[in-house]
PDB file of N, CA and C in Angstrom:
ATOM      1  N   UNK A   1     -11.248  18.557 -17.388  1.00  0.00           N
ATOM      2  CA  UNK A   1      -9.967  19.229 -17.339  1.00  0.00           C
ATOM      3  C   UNK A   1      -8.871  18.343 -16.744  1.00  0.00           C
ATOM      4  N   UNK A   2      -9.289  17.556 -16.075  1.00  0.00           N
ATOM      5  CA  UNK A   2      -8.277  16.557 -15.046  1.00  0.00           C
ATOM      6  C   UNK A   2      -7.411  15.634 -16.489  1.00  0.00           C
ATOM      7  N   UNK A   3      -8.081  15.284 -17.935  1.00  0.00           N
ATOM      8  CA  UNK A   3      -7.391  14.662 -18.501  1.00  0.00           C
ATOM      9  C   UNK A   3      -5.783  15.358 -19.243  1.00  0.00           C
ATOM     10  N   UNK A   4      -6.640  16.685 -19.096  1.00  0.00           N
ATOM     11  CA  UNK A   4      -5.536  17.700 -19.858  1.00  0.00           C
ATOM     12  C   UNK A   4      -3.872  17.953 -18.797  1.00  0.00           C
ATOM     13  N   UNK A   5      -4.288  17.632 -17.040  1.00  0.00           N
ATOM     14  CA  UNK A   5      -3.048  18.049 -16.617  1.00  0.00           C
ATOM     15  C   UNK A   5      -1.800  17.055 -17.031  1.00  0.00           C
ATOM     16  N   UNK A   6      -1.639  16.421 -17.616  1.00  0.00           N
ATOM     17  CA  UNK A   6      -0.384  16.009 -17.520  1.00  0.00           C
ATOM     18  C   UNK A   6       0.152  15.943 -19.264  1.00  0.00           C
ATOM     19  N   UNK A   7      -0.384  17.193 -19.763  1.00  0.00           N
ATOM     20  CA  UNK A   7      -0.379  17.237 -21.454  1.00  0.00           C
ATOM     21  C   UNK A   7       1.282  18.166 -21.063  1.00  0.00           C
ATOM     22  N   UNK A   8       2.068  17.809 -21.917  1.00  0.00           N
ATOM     23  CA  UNK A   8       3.372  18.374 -21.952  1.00  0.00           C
ATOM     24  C   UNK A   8       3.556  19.928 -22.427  1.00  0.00           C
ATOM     25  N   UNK A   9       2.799  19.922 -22.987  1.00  0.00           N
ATOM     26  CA  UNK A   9       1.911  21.500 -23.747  1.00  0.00           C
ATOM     27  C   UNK A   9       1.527  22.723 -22.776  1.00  0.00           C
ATOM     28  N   UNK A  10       0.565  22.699 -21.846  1.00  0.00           N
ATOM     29  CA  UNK A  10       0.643  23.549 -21.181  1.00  0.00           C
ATOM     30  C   UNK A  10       1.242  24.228 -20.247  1.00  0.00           C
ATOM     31  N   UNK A  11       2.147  23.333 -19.659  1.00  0.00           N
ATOM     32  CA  UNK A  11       3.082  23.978 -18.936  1.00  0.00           C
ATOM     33  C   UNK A  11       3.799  25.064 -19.267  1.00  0.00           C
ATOM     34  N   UNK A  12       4.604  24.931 -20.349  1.00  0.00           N
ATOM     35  CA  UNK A  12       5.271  26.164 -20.826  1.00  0.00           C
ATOM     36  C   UNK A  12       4.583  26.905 -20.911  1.00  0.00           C
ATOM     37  N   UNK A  13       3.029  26.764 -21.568  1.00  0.00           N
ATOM     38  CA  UNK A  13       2.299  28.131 -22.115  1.00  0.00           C
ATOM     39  C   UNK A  13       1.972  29.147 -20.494  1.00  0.00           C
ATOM     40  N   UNK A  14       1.399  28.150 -19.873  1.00  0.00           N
ATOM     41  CA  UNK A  14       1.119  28.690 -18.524  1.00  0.00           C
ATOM     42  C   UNK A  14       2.360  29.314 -18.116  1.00  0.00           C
ATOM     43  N   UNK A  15       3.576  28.776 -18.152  1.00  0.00           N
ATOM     44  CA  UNK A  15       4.946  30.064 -17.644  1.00  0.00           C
ATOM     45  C   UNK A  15       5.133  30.967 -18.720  1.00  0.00           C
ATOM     46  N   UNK A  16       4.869  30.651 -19.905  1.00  0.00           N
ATOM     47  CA  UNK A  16       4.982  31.985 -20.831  1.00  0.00           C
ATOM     48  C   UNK A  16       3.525  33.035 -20.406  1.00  0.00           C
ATOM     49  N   UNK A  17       2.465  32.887 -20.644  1.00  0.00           N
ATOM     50  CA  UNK A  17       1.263  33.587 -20.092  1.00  0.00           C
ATOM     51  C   UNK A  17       1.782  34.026 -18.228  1.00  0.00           C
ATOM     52  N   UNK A  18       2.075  33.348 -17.537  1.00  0.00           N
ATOM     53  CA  UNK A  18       2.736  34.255 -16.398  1.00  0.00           C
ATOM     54  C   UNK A  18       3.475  35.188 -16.320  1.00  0.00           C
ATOM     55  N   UNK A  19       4.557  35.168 -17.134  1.00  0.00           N
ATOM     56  CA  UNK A  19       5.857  36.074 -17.595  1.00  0.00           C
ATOM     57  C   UNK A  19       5.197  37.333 -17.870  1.00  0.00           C
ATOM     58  N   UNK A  20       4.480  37.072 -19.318  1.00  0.00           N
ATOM     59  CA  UNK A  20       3.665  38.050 -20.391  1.00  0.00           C
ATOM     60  C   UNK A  20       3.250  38.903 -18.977  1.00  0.00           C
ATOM     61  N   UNK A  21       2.195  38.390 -18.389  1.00  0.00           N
ATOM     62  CA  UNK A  21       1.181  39.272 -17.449  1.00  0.00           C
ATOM     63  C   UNK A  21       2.389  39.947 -16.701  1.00  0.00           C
ATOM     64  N   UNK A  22       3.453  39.650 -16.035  1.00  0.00           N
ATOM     65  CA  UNK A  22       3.828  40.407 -15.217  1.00  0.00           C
ATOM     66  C   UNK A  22       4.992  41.423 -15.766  1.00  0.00           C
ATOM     67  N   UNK A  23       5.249  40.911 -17.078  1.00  0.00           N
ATOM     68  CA  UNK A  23       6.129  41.829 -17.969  1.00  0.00           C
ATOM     69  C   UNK A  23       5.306  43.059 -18.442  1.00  0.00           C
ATOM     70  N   UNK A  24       4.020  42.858 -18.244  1.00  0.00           N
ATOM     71  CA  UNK A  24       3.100  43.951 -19.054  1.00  0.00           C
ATOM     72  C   UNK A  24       2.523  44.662 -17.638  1.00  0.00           C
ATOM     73  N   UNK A  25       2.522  44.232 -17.078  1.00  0.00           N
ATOM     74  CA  UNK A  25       2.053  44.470 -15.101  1.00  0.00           C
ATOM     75  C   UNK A  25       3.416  45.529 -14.920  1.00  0.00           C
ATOM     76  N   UNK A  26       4.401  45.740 -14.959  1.00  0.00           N
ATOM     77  CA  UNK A  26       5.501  46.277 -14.536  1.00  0.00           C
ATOM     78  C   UNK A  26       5.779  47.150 -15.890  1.00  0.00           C
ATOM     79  N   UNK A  27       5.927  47.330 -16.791  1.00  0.00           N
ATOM     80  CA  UNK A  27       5.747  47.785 -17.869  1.00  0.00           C
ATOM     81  C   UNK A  27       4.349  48.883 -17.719  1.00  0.00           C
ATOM     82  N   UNK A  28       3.491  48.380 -17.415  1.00  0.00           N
ATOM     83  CA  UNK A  28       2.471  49.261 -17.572  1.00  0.00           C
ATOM     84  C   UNK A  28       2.280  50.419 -16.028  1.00  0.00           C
ATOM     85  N   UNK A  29       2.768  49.542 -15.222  1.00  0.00           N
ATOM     86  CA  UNK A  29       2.621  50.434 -13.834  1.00  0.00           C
ATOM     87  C   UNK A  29       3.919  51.655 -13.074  1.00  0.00           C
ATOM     88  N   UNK A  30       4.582  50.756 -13.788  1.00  0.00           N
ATOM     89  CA  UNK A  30       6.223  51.538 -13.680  1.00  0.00           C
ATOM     90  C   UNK A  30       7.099  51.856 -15.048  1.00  0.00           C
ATOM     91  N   UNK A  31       7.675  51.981 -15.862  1.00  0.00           N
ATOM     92  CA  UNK A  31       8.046  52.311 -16.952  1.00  0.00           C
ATOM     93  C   UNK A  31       7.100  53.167 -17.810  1.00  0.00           C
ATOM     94  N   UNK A  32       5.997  53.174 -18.573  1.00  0.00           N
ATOM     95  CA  UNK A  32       5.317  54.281 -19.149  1.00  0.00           C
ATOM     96  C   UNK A  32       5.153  55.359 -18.174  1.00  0.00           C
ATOM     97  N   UNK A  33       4.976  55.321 -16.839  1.00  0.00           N
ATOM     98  CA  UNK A  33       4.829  56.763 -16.088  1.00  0.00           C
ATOM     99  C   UNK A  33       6.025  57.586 -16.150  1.00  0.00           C
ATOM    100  N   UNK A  34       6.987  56.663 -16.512  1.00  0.00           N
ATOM    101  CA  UNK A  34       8.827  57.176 -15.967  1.00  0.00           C
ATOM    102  C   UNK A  34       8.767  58.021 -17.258  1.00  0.00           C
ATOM    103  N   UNK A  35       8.687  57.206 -18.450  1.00  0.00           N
ATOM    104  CA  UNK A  35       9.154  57.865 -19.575  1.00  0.00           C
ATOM    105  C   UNK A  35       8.135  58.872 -19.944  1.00  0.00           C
ATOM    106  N   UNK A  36       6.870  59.261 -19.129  1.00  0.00           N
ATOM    107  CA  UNK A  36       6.042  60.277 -19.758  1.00  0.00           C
ATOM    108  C   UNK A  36       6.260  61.237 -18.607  1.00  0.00           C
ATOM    109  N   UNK A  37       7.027  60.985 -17.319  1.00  0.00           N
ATOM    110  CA  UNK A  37       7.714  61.789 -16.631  1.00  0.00           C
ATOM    111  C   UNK A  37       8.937  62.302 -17.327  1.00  0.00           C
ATOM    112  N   UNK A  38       9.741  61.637 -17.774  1.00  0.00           N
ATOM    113  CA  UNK A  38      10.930  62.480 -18.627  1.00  0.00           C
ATOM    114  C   UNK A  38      11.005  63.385 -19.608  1.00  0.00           C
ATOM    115  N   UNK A  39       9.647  62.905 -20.540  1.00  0.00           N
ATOM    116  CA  UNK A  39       9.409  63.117 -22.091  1.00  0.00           C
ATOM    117  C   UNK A  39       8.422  64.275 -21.804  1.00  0.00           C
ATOM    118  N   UNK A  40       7.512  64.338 -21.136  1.00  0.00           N
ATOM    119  CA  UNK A  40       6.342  65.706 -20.696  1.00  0.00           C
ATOM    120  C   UNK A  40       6.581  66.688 -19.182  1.00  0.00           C
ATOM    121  N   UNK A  41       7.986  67.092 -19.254  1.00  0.00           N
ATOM    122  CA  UNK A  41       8.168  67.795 -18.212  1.00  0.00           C
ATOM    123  C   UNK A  41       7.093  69.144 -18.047  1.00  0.00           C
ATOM    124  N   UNK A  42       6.795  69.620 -16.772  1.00  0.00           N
ATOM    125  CA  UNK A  42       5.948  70.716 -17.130  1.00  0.00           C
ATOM    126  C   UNK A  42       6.979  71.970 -16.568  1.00  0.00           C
ATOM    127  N   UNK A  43       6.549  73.117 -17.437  1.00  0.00           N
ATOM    128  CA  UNK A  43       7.345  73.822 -17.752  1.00  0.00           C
ATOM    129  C   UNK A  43       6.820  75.212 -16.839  1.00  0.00           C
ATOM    130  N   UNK A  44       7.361  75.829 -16.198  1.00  0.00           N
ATOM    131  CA  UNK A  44       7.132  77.004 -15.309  1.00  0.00           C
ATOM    132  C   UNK A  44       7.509  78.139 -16.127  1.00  0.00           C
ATOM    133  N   UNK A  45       6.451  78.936 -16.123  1.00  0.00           N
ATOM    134  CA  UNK A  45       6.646  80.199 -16.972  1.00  0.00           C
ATOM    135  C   UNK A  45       7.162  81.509 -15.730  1.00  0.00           C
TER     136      UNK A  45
END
């Protein structure tokens, strides 16, 4: 693996694959609860 660090290539992928995870990390932990809080209110009879 030591030949691969200085390949110009992974860097970006590794900050794009960081982004992804924490765009889908925040997305998945905060935003789908919000909008299935807005969209599925429960209703008192």
């Amino acid at each position: 693996m030591i030949p691969l660090l200085p390949d110009i290539f992974f860097k970006p992928m590794a900050v794009t694959i960081m982004f992804g995870l924490g765009f889908a990390t925040v997305l998945t932990l905060i935003v789908v609860p919000v909008l299935y809080r807005i969209f599925h209110r429960v209703k008192v009879v």
